[in-house]
C-alpha atoms as a PDB file:
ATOM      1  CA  UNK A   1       0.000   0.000   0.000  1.00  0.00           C
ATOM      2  CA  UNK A   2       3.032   2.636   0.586  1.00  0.00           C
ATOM      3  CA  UNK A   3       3.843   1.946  -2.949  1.00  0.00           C
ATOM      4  CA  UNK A   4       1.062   2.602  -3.988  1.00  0.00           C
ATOM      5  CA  UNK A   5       0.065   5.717  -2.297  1.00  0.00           C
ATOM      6  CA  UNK A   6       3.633   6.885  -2.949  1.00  0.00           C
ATOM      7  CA  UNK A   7       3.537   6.216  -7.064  1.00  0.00           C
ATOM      8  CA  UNK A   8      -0.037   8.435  -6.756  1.00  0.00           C
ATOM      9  CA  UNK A   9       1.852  11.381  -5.246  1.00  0.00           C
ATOM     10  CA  UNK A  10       2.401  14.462  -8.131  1.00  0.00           C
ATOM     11  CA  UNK A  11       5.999  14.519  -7.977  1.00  0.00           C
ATOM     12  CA  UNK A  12       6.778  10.893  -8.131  1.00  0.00           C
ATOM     13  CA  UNK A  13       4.420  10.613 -11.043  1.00  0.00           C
ATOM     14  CA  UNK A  14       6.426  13.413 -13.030  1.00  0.00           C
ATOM     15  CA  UNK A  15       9.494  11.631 -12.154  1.00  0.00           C
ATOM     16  CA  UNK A  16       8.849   8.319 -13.447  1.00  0.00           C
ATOM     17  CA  UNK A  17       7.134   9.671 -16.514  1.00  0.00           C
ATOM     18  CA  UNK A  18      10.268  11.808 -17.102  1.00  0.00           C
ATOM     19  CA  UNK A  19      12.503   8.514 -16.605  1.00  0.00           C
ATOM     20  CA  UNK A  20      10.701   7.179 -19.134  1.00  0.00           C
ATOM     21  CA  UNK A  21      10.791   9.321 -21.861  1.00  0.00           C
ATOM     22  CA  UNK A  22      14.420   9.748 -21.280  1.00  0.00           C
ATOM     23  CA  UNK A  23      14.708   5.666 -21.678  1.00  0.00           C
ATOM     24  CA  UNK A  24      12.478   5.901 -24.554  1.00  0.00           C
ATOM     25  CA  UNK A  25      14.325   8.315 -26.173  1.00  0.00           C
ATOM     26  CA  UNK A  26      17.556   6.296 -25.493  1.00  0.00           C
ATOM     27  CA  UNK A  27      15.684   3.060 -26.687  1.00  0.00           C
ATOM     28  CA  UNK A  28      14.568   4.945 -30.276  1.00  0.00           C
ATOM     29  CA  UNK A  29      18.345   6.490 -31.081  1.00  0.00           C
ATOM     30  CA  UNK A  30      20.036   2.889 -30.289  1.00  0.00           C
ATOM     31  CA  UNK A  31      17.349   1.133 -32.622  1.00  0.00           C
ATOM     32  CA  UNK A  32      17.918   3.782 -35.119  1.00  0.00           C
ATOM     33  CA  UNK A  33      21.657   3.486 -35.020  1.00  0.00           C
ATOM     34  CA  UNK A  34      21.499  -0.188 -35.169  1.00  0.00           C
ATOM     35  CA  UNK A  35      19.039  -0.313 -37.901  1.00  0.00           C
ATOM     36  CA  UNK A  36      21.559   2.049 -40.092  1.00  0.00           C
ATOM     37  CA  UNK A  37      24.588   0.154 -39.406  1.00  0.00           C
ATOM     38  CA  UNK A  38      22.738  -3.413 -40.103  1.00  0.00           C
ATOM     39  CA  UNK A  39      21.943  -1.712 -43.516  1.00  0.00           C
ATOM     40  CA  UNK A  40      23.482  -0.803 -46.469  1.00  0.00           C
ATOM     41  CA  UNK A  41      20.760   0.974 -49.006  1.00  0.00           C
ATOM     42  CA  UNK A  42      21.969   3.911 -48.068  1.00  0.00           C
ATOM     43  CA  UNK A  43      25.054   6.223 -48.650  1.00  0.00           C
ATOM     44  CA  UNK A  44      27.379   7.137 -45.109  1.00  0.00           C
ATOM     45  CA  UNK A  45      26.908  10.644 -45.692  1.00  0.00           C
ATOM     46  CA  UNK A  46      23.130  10.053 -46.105  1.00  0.00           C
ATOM     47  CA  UNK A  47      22.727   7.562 -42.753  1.00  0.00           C
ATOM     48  CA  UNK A  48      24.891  10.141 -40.846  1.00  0.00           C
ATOM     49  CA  UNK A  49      22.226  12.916 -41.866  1.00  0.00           C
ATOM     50  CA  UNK A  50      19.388  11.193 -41.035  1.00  0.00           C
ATOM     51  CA  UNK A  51      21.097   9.934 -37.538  1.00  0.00           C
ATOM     52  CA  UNK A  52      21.794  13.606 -36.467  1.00  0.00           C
ATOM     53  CA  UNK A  53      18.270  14.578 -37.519  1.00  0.00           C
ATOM     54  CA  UNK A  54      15.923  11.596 -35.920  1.00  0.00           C
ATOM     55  CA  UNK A  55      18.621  12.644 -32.792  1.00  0.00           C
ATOM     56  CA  UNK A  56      17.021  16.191 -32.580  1.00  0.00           C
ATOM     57  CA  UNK A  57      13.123  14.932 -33.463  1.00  0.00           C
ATOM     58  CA  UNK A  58      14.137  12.185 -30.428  1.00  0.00           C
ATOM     59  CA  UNK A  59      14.774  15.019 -28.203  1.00  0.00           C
ATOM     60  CA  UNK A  60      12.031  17.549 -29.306  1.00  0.00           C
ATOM     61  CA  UNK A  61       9.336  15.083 -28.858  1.00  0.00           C
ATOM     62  CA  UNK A  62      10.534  13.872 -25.561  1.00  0.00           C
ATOM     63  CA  UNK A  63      10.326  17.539 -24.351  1.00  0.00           C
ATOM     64  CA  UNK A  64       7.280  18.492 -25.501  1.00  0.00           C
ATOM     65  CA  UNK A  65       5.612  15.324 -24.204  1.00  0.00           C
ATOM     66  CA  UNK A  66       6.962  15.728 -20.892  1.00  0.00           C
ATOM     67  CA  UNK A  67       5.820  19.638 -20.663  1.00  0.00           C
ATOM     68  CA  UNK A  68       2.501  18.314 -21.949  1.00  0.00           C
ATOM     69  CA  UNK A  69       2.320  15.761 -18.981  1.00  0.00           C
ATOM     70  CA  UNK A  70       3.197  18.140 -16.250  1.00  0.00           C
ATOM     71  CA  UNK A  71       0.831  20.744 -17.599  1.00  0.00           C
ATOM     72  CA  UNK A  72      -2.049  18.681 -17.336  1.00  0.00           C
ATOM     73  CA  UNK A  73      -1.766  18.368 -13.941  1.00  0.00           C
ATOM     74  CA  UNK A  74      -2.324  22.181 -13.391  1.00  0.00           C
ATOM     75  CA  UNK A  75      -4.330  22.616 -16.762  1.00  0.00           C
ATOM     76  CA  UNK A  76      -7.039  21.622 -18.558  1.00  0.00           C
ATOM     77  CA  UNK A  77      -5.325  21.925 -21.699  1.00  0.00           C
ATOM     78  CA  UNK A  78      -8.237  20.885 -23.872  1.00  0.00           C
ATOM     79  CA  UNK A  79     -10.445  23.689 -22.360  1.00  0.00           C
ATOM     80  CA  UNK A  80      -7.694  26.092 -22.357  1.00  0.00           C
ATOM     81  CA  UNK A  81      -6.942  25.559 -25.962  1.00  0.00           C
ATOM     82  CA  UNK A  82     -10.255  25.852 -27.525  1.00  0.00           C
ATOM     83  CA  UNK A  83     -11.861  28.248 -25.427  1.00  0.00           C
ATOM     84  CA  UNK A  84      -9.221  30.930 -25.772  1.00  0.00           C
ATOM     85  CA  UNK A  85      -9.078  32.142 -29.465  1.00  0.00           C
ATOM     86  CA  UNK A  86      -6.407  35.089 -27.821  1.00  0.00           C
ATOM     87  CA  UNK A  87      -3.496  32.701 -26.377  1.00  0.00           C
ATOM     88  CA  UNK A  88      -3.427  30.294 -29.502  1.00  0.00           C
ATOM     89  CA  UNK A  89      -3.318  33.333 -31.299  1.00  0.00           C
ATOM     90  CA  UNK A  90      -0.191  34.629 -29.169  1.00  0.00           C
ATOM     91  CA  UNK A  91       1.339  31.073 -28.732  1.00  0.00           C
ATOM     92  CA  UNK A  92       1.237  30.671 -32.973  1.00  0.00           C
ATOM     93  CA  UNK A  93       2.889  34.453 -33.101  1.00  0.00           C
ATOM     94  CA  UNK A  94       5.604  33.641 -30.345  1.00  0.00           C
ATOM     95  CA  UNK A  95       6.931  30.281 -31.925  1.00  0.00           C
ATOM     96  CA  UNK A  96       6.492  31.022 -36.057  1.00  0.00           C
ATOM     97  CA  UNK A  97      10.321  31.678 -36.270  1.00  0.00           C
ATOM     98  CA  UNK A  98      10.380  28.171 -34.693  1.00  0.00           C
ATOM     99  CA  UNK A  99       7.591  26.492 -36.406  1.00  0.00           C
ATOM    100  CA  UNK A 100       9.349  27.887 -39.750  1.00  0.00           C
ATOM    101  CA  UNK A 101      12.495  26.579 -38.968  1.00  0.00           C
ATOM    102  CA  UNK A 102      11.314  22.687 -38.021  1.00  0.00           C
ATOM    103  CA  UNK A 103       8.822  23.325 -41.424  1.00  0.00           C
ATOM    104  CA  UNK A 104      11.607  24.245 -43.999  1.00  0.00           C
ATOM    105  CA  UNK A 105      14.250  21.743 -42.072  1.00  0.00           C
ATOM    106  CA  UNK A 106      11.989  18.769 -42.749  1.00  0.00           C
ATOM    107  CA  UNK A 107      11.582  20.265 -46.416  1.00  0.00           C
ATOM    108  CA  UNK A 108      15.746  20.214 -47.246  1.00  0.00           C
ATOM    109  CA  UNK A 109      15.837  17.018 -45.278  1.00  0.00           C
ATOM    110  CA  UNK A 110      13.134  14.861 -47.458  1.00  0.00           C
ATOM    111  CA  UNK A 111      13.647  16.944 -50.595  1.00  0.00           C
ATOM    112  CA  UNK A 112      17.509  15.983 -49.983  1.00  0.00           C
ATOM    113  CA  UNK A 113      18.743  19.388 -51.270  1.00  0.00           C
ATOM    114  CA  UNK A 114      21.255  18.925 -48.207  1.00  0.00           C
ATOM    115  CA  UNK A 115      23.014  16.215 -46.181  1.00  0.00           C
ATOM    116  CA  UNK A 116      26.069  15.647 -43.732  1.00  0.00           C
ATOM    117  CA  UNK A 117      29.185  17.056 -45.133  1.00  0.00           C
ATOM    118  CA  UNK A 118      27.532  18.878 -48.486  1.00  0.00           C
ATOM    119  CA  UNK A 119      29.761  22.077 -48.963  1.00  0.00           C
ATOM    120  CA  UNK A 120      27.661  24.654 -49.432  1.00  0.00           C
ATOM    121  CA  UNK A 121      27.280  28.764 -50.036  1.00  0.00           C
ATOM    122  CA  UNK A 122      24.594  30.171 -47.841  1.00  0.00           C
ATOM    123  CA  UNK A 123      23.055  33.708 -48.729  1.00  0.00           C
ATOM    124  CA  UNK A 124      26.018  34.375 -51.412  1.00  0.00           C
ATOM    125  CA  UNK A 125      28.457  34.927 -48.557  1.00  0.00           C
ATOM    126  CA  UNK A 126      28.664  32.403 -45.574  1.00  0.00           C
ATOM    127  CA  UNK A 127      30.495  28.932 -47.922  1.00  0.00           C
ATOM    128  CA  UNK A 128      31.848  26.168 -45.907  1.00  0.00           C
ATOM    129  CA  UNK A 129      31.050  22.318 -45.144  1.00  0.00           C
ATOM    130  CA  UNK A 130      27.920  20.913 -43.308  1.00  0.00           C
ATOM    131  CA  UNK A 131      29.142  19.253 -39.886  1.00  0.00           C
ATOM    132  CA  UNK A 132      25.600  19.241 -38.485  1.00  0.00           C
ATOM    133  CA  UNK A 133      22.110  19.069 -39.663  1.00  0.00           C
ATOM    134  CA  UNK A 134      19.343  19.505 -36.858  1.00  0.00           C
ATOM    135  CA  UNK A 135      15.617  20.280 -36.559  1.00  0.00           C
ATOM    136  CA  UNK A 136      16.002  24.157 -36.741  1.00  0.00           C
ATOM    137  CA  UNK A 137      19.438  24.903 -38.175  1.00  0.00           C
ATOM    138  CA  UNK A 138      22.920  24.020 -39.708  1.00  0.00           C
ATOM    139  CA  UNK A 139      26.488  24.113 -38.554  1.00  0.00           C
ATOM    140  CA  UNK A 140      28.941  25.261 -41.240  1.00  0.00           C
ATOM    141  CA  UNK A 141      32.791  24.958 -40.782  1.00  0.00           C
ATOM    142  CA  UNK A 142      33.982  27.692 -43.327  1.00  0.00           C
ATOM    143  CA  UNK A 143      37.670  27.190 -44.414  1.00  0.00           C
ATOM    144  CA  UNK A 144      38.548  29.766 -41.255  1.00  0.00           C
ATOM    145  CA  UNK A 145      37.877  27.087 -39.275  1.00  0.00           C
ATOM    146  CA  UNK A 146      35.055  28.782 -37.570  1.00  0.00           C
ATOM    147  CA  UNK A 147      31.692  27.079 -36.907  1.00  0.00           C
ATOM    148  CA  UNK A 148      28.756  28.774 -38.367  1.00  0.00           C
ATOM    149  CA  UNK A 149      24.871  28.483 -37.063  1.00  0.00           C
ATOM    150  CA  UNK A 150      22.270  29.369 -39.573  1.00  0.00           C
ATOM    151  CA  UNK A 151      18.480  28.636 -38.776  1.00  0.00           C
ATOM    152  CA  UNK A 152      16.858  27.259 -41.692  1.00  0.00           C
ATOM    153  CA  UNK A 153      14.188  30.639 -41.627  1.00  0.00           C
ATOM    154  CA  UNK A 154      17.266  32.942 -42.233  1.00  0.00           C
ATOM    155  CA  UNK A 155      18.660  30.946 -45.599  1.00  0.00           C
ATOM    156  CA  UNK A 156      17.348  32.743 -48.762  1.00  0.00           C
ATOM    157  CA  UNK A 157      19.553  31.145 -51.175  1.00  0.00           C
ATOM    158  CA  UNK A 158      22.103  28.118 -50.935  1.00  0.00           C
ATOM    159  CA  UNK A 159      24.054  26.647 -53.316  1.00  0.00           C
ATOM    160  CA  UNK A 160      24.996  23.017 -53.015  1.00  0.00           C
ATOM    161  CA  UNK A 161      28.905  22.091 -54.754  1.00  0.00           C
ATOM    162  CA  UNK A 162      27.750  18.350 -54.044  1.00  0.00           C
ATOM    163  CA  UNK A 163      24.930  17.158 -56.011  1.00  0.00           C
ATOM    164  CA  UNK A 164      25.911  15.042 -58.097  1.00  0.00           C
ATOM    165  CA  UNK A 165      29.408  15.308 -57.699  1.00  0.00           C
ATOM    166  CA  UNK A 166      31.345  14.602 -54.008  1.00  0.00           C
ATOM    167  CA  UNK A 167      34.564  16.616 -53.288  1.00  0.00           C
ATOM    168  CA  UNK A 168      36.707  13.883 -51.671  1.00  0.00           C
ATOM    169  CA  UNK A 169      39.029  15.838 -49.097  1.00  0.00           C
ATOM    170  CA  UNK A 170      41.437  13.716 -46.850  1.00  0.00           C
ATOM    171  CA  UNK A 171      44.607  14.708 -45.137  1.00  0.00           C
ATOM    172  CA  UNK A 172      47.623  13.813 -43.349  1.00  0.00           C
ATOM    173  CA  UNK A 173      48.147  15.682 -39.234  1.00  0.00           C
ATOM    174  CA  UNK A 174      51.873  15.828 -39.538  1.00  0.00           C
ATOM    175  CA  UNK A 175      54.168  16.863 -36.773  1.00  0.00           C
ATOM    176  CA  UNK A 176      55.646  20.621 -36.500  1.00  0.00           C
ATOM    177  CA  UNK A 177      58.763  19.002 -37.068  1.00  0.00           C
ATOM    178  CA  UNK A 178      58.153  17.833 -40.770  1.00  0.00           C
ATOM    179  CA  UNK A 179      59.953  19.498 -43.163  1.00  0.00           C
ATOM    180  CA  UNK A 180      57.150  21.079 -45.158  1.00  0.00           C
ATOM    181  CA  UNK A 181      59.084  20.817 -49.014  1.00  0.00           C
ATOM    182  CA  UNK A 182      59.229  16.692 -47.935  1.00  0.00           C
ATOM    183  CA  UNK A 183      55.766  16.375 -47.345  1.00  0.00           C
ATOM    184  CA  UNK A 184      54.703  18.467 -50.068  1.00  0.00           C
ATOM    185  CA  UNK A 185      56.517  16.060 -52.142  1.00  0.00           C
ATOM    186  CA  UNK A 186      54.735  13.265 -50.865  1.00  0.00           C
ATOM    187  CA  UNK A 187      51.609  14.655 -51.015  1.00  0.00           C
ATOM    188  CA  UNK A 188      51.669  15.290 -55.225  1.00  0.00           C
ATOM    189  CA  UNK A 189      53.236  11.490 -55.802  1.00  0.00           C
ATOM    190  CA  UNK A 190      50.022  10.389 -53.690  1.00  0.00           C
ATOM    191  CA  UNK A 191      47.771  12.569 -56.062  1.00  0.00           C
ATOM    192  CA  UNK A 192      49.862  11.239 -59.062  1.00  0.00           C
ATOM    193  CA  UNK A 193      49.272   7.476 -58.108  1.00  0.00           C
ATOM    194  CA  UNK A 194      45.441   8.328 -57.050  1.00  0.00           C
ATOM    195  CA  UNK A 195      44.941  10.061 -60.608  1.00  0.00           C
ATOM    196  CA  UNK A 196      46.598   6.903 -62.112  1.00  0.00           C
ATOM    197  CA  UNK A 197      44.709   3.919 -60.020  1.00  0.00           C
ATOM    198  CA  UNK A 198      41.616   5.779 -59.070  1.00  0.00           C
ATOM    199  CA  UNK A 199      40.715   7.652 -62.143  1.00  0.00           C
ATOM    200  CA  UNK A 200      37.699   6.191 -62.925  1.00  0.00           C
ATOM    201  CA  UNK A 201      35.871   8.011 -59.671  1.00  0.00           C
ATOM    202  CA  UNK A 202      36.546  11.292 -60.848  1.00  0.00           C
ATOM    203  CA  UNK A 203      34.111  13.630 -62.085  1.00  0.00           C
ATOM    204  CA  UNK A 204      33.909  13.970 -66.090  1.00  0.00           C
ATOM    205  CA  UNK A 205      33.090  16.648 -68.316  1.00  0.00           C
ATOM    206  CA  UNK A 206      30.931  16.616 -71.420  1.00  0.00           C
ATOM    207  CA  UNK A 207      34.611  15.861 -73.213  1.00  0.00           C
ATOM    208  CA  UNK A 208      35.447  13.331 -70.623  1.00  0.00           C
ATOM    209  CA  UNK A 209      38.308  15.422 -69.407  1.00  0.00           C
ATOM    210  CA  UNK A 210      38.426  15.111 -65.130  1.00  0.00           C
ATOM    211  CA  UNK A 211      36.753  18.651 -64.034  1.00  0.00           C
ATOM    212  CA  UNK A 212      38.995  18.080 -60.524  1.00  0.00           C
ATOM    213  CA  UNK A 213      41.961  15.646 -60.595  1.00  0.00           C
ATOM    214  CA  UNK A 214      43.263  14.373 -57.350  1.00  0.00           C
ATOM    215  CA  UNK A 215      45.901  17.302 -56.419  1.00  0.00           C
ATOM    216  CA  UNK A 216      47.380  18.434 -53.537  1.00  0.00           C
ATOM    217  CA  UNK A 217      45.797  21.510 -51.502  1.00  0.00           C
ATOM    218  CA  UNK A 218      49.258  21.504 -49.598  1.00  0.00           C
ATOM    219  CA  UNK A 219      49.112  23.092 -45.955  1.00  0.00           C
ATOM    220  CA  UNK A 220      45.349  23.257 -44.871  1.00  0.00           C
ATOM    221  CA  UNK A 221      45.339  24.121 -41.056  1.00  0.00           C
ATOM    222  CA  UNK A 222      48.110  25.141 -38.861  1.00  0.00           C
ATOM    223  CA  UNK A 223      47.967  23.993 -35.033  1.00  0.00           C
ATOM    224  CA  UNK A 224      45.896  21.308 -35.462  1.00  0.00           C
ATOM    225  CA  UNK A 225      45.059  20.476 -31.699  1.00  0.00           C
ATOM    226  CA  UNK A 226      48.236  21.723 -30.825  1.00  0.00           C
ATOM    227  CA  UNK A 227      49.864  19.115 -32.503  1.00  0.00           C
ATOM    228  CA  UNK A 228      50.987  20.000 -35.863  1.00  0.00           C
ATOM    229  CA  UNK A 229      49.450  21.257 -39.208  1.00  0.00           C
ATOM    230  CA  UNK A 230      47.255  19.170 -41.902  1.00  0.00           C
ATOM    231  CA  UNK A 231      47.993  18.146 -45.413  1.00  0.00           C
ATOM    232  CA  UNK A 232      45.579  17.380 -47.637  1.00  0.00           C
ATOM    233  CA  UNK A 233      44.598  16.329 -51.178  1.00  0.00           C
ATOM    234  CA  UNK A 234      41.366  16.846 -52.515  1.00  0.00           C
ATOM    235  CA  UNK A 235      39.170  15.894 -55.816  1.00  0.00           C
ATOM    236  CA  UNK A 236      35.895  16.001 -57.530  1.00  0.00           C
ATOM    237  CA  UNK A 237      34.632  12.525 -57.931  1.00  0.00           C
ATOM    238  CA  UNK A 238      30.961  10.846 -58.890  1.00  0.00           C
ATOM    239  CA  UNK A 239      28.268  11.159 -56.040  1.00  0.00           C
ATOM    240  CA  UNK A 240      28.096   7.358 -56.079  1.00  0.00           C
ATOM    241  CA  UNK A 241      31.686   6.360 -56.084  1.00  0.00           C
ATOM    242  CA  UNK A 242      32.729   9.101 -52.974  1.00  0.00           C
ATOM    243  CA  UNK A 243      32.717   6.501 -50.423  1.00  0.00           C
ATOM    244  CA  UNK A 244      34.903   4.080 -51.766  1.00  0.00           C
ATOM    245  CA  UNK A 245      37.172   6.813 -53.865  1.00  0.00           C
ATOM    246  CA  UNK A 246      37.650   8.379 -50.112  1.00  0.00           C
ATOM    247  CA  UNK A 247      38.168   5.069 -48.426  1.00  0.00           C
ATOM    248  CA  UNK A 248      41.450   4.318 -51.042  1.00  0.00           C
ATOM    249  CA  UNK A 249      42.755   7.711 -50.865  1.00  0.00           C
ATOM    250  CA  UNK A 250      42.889   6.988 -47.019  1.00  0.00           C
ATOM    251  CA  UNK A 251      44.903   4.163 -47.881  1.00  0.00           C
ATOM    252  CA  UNK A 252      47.037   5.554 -50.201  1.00  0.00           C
ATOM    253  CA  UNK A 253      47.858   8.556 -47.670  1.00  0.00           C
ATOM    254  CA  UNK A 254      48.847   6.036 -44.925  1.00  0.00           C
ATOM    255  CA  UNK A 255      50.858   3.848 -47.352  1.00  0.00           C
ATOM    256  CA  UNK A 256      52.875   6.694 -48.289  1.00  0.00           C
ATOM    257  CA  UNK A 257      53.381   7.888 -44.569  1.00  0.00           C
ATOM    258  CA  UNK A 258      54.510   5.140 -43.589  1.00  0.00           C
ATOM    259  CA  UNK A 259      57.020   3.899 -46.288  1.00  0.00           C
ATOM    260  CA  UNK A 260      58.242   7.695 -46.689  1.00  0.00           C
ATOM    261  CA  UNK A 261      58.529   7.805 -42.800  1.00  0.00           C
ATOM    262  CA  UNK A 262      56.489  11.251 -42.711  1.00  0.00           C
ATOM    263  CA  UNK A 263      56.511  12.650 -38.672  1.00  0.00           C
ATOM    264  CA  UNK A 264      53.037  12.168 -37.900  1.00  0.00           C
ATOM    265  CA  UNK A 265      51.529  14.560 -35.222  1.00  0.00           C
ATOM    266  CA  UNK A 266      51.875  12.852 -31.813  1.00  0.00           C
ATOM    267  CA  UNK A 267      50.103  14.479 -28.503  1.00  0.00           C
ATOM    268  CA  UNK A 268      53.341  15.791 -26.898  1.00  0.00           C
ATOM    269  CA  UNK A 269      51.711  16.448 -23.589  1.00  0.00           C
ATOM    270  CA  UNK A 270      50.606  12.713 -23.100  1.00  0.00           C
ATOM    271  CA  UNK A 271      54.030  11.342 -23.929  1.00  0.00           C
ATOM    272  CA  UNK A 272      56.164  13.384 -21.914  1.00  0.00           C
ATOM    273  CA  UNK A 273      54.364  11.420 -19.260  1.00  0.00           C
ATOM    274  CA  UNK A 274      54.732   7.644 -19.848  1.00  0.00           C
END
């Protein structure tokens, strides 16, 4: 009977309820994370959108249902919501930014004008790559290296360098210590034997010249985690073939570090300690 009376009690009601939307929500994002790595319909860079979306509608839904359920215990929300023409009125004026943003997210979502790592040119001026998609807005990492927010209800024009085509972008954190003209070297025999063995993934003109060979962008960051500066080589290749042109130039990058003996970029402040 103490159970009983005690799981009757307001708080303890909200409590439990609240424990189990969190292990609902848990629950729904492990089962959607299993389901996409079980499967293979669907591209990495298409799974990985959809993951960081159903993420955010996981954690949206969760919230709103537990507001909803503590409400009602104060509320009658049914009467409240009907009978007063004046607060839906002021609750749809409050939250249109919002409503906009989750309307025109699900649009670029389903209409796939967007997904996980597009690069892209917001508004004419703000260009960099997609590093997270959510309900209401994007993150963009422009070249700076800074990380851009941009709700979906301020974007009035994008341009998407992806479609169609996939800019395959890998690169070597080498240590401060490298001698730059060495890996530099390195770097264009690695786009040399990509262009040679790998030639087919890359993106053709109307003349079926490559529009991007595999080359070498050279020196992309400095101070990479405080460990040393990034190399990198970078081409246009077919939508379909990005994965597995970006999973040999991997290989071919590590190949050549290790049989050149390139200094890769080691955590200094760890190892002084073992």
């Amino acid at each position: 009977m103490f159970y009983m009376d005690l799981f009757q009690q307001v708080p303890v009601k909200i409590v439990t309820v609240a424990l189990l939307i969190l292990l609902t929500v848990y629950l729904t994002r492990k089962s959607i994370k299993l389901f996409f790595d079980k499967t293979s319909f669907l591209d990495e860079t298409r799974e990985e959108t959809l993951k960081q979306f159903a993420k955010q509608v996981t954690k949206a839904l969760g919230i709103v249902f537990f507001f909803i359920y503590v409400l009602s215990h104060f509320f009658e929300l049914g009467k409240l919501l009907t009978s007063s023409v004046v607060f839906v009125g002021a609750v749809a004026l409050i939250f249109q930014h919002i409503i906009r943003d989750y309307i025109m997210g699900l649009t670029y979502l389903f209409e796939r004008q967007i997904q996980h790592g597009d690069s892209v040119i917001i508004n004419g001026k703000l260009q960099g790559k997609i590093e997270e998609i959510s309900m209401r807005h994007l993150k963009i990492r422009q070249q700076d290296g800074y990380l851009y927010t941009v709700s979906y209800s301020n974007i009035t024009e994008l341009q998407n360098g992806t479609r169609g085509m996939r800019r395959v972008n890998e690169s070597l954190v080498l240590s401060y210590t490298q001698n730059p003209d060495d890996a530099f070297k390195v770097m264009e025999e690695v786009a040399q034997t990509c262009n040679e063995k790998y030639g087919a993934y890359l993106l053709m003109d109307k003349n079926g010249v490559p529009v991007e060979s595999f080359k070498s962008t050279q020196i992309t960051e400095l101070n990479v985690d405080l460990k040393g500066h990034r190399y990198s080589l970078s081409g246009l290749v077919n939508e379909a073939d990005f994965v597995e042109a970006s999973r040999n130039v991997r290989y071919e990058l590590a190949m050549a570090a290790y049989e050149t003996g390139l200094l890769m970029a080691e955590n200094h402040n760890v190892s002084q300690y073992k």
